[in-house]
Protein backbone atom coordinates (compact mmCIF):
# COMPACT_ATOMS: atom_id res chain seq x y z
CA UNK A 1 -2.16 -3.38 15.04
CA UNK A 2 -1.33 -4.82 11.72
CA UNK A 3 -2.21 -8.47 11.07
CA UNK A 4 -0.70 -11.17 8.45
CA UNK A 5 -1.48 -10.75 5.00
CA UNK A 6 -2.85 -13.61 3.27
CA UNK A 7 0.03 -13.79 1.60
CA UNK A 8 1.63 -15.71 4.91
CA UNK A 9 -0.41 -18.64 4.80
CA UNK A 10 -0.45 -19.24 1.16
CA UNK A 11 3.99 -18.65 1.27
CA UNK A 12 3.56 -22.06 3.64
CA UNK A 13 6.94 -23.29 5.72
CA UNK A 14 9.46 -23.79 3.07
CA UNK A 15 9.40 -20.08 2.73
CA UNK A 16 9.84 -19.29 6.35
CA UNK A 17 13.59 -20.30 6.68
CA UNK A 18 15.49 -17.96 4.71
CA UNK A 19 13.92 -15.16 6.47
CA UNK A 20 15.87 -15.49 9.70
CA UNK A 21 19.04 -13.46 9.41
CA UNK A 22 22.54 -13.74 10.96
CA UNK A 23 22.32 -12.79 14.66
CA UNK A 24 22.99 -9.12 14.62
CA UNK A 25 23.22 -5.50 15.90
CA UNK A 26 19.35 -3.97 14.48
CA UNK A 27 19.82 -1.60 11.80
CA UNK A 28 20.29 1.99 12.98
CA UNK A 29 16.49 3.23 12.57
CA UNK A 30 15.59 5.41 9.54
CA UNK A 31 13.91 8.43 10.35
CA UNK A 32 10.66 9.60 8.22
CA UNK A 33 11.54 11.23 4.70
CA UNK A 34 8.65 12.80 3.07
CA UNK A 35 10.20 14.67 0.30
CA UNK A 36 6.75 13.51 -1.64
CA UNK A 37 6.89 12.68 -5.27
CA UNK A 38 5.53 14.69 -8.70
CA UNK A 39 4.42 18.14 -9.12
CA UNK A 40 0.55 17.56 -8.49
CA UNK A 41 -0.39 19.12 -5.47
CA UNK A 42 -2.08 17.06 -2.82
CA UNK A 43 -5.01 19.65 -1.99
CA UNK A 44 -6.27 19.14 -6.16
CA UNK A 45 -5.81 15.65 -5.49
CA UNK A 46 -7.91 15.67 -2.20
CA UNK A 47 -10.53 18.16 -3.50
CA UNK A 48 -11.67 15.21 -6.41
CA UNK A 49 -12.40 12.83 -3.04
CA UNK A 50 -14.52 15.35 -1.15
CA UNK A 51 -17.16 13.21 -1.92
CA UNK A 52 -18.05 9.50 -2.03
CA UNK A 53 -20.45 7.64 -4.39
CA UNK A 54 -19.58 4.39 -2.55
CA UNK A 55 -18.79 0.86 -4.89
CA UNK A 56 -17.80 -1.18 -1.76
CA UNK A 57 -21.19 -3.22 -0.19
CA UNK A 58 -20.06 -2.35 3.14
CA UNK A 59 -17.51 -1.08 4.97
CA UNK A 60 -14.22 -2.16 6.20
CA UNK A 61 -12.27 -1.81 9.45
CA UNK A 62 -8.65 -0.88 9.45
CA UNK A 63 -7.71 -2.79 12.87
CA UNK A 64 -9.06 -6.10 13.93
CA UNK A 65 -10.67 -4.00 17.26
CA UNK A 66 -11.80 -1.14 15.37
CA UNK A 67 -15.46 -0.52 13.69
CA UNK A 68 -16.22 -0.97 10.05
CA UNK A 69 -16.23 2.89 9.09
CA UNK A 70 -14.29 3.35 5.52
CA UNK A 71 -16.14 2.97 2.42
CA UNK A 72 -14.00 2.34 -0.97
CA UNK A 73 -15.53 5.18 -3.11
CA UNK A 74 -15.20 5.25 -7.25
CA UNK A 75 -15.37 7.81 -9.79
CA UNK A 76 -15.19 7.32 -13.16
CA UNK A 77 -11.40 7.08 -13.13
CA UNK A 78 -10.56 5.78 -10.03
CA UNK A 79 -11.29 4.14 -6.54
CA UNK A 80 -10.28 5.47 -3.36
CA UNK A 81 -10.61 5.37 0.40
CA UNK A 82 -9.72 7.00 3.71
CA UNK A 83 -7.95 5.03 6.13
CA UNK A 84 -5.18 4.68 8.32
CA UNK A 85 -1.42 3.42 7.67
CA UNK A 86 -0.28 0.27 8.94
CA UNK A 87 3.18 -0.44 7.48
CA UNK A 88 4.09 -3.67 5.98
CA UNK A 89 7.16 -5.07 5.39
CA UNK A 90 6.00 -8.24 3.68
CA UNK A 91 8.62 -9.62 0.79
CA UNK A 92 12.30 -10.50 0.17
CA UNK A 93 13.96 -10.12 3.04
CA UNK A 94 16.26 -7.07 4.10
CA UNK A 95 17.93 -4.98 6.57
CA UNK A 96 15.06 -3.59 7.92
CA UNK A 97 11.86 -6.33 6.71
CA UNK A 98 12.33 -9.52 8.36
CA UNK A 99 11.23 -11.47 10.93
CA UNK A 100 13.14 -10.06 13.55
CA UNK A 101 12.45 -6.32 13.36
CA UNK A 102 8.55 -7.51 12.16
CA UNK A 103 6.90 -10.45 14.35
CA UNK A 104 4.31 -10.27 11.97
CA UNK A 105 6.72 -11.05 8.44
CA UNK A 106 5.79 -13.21 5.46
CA UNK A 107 8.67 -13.68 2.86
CA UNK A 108 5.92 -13.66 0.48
CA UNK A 109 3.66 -10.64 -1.51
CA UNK A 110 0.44 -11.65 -3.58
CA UNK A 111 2.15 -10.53 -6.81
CA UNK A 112 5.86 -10.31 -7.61
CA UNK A 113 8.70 -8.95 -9.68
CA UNK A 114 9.76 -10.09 -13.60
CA UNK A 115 12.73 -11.73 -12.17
CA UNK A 116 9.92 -14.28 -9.96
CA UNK A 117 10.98 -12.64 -6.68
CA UNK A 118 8.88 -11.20 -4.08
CA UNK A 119 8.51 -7.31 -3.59
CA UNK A 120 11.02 -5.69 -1.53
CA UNK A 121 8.84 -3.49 1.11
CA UNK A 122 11.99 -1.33 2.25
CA UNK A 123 12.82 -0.08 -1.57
CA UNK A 124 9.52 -0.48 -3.08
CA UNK A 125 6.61 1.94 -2.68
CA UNK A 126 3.31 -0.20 -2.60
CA UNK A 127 -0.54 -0.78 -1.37
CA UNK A 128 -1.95 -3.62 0.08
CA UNK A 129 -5.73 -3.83 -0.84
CA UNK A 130 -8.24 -6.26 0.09
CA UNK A 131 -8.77 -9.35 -0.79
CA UNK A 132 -11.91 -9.64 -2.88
CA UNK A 133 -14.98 -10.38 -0.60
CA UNK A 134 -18.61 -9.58 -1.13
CA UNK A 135 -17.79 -6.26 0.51
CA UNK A 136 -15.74 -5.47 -2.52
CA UNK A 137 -13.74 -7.15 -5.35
CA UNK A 138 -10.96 -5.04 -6.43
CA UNK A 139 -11.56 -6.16 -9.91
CA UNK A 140 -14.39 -4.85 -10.32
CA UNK A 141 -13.00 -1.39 -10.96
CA UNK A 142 -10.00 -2.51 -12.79
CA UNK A 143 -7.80 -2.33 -10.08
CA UNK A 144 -5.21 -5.89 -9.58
CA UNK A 145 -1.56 -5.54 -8.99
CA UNK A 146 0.37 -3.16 -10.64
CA UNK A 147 -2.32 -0.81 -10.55
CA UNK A 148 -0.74 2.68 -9.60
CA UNK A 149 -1.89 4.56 -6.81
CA UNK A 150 -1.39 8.00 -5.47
CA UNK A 151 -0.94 8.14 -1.46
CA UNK A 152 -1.84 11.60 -0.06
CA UNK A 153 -0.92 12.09 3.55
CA UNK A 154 -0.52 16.00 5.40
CA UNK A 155 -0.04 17.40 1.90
CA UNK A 156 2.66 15.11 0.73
CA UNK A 157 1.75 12.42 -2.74
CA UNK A 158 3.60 9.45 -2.50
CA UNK A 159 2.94 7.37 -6.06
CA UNK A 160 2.75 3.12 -5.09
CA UNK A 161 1.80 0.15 -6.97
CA UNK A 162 -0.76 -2.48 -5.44
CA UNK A 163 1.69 -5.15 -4.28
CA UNK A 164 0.14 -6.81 -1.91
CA UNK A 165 -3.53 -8.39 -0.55
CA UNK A 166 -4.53 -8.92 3.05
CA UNK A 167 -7.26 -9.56 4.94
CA UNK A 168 -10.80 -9.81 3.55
CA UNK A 169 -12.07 -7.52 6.44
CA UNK A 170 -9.29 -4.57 6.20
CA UNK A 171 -8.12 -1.65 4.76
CA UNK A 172 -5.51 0.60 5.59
CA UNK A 173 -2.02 -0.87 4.86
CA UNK A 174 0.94 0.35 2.64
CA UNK A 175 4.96 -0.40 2.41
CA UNK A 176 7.71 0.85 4.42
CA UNK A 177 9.07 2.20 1.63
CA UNK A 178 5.37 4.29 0.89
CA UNK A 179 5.62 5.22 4.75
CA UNK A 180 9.07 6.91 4.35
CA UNK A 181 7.96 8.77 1.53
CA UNK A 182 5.05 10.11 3.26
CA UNK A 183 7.31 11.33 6.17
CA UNK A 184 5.46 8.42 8.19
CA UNK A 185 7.62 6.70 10.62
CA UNK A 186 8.06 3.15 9.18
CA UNK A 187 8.99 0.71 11.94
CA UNK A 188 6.50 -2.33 11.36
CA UNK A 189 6.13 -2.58 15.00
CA UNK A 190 5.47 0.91 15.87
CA UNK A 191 5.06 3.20 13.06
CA UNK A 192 1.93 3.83 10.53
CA UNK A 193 -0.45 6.66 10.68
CA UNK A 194 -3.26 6.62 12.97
CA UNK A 195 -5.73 8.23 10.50
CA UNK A 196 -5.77 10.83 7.31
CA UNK A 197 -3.94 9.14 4.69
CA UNK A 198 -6.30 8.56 1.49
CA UNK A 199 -5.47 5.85 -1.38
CA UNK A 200 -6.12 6.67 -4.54
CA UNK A 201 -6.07 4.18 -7.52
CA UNK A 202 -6.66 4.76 -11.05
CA UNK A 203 -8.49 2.25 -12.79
CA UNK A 204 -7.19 0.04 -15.67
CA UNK A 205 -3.71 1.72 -14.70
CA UNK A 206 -0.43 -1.06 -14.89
CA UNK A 207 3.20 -0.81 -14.09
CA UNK A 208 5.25 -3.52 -15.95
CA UNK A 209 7.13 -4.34 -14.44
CA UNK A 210 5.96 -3.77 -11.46
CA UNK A 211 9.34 -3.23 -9.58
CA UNK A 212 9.84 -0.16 -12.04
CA UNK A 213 9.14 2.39 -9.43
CA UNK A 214 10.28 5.42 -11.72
CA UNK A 215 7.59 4.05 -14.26
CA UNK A 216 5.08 4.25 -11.72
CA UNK A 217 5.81 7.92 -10.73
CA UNK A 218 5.78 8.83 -14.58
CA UNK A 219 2.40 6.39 -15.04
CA UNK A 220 1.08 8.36 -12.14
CA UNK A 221 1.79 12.23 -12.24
CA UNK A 222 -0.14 11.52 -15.93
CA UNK A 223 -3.19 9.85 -14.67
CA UNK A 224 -3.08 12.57 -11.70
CA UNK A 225 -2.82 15.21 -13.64
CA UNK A 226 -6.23 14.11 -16.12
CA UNK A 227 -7.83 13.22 -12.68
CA UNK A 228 -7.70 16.55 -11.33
CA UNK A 229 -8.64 17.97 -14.52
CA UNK A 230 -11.39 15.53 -14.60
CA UNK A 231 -15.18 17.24 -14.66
């Protein structure tokens, strides 16, 4: 079960009234996509994670009932971790992210676009990461928002920007729009991925701005490519 991101508390109540939308018929769902992005496979991807020389102090869960079993791993070039896929819809507002279709919605992200606006989480393809805790701070690696990311899920690469922070305690939690590109169903209420989906994020990486998704694919199949290569 997903939970609010911090984001929600720090958004407050002035934010919480444009998010109700005219009374109307639910958008007809989208099924899952997962056309996957780039011509790096996801097995050479995969095969650089095999193992894990762990940078995280502990380990987090990725449900509030679950145990604390996934470390956040580093090598020289990036972080990563194995986890599950919760989907968020936090940000503007839209057909499919809002408080009606997510009980759960906050009308704010922890980072936004160049224009001042919030992330849209049906267009967009981000992470959410962890707020930084003594089990890890993301900034210790070089990793903040904009970072790019490569999603690997059942052989698919989905390329994301951090967007988002949530809890201090869990991992695990990624976009609609990531979801649909993974061939994940994305309904915030009962879609995600139980399990196999490893986040991968290259370190000192930046997407500016960070709504520039086609930047982030290009940012990403280059950092992929020298990661794989990578000895």
């Amino acid at each position: 079960m997903r939970v609010q991101s911090l984001t929600l508390a720090m958004a407050g109540a002035a934010l919480l009234a444009p998010t109700t939308l005219p009374a109307a018929a639910a958008p007809p769902r989208q099924g899952p996509v997962g056309r996957g992005e780039g011509s790096v496979a996801a097995a050479d991807l995969l095969d650089r994670v095999r193992t894990c020389a762990q940078v995280s102090r502990g380990r987090y869960r990725t449900d509030d009932d679950t145990r604390r079993r996934v470390r956040v791993c580093a090598t020289r070039k990036a972080v990563f971790w194995k986890a599950d896929l919760d989907v968020d819809c936090d940000g503007r507002p839209t057909a499919r992210c809002n408080r009606r279709t997510d009980p759960l919605f906050s009308a704010a992200t922890a980072f936004q676009q160049s224009d001042g606006r919030h992330l849209n989480a049906e267009t967009l393809p981000y992470i959410v990461i962890p707020a930084a805790s003594r089990v890890w701070n993301p900034r210790a690696q070089d990793v903040s928002g904009g970072s790019v990311a490569a999603v690997v899920y059942r052989g698919r690469v989905q390329y994301a920007v951090v967007g988002d922070t949530g809890p201090r305690e869990l991992i695990g939690e990624a976009s609609y729009a990531t979801a649909r590109g993974l061939g994940i169903e994305a309904d915030p209420r009962s879609g995600g991925a139980d399990s196999g989906v490893t986040y991968i994020v290259f370190k000192g990486s930046r997407i500016s701005p960070i709504e520039d998704h086609r930047a982030a694919v290009a940012e990403g199949e280059r950092l992929a490519r020298r990661f794989v290569g990578a000895k």
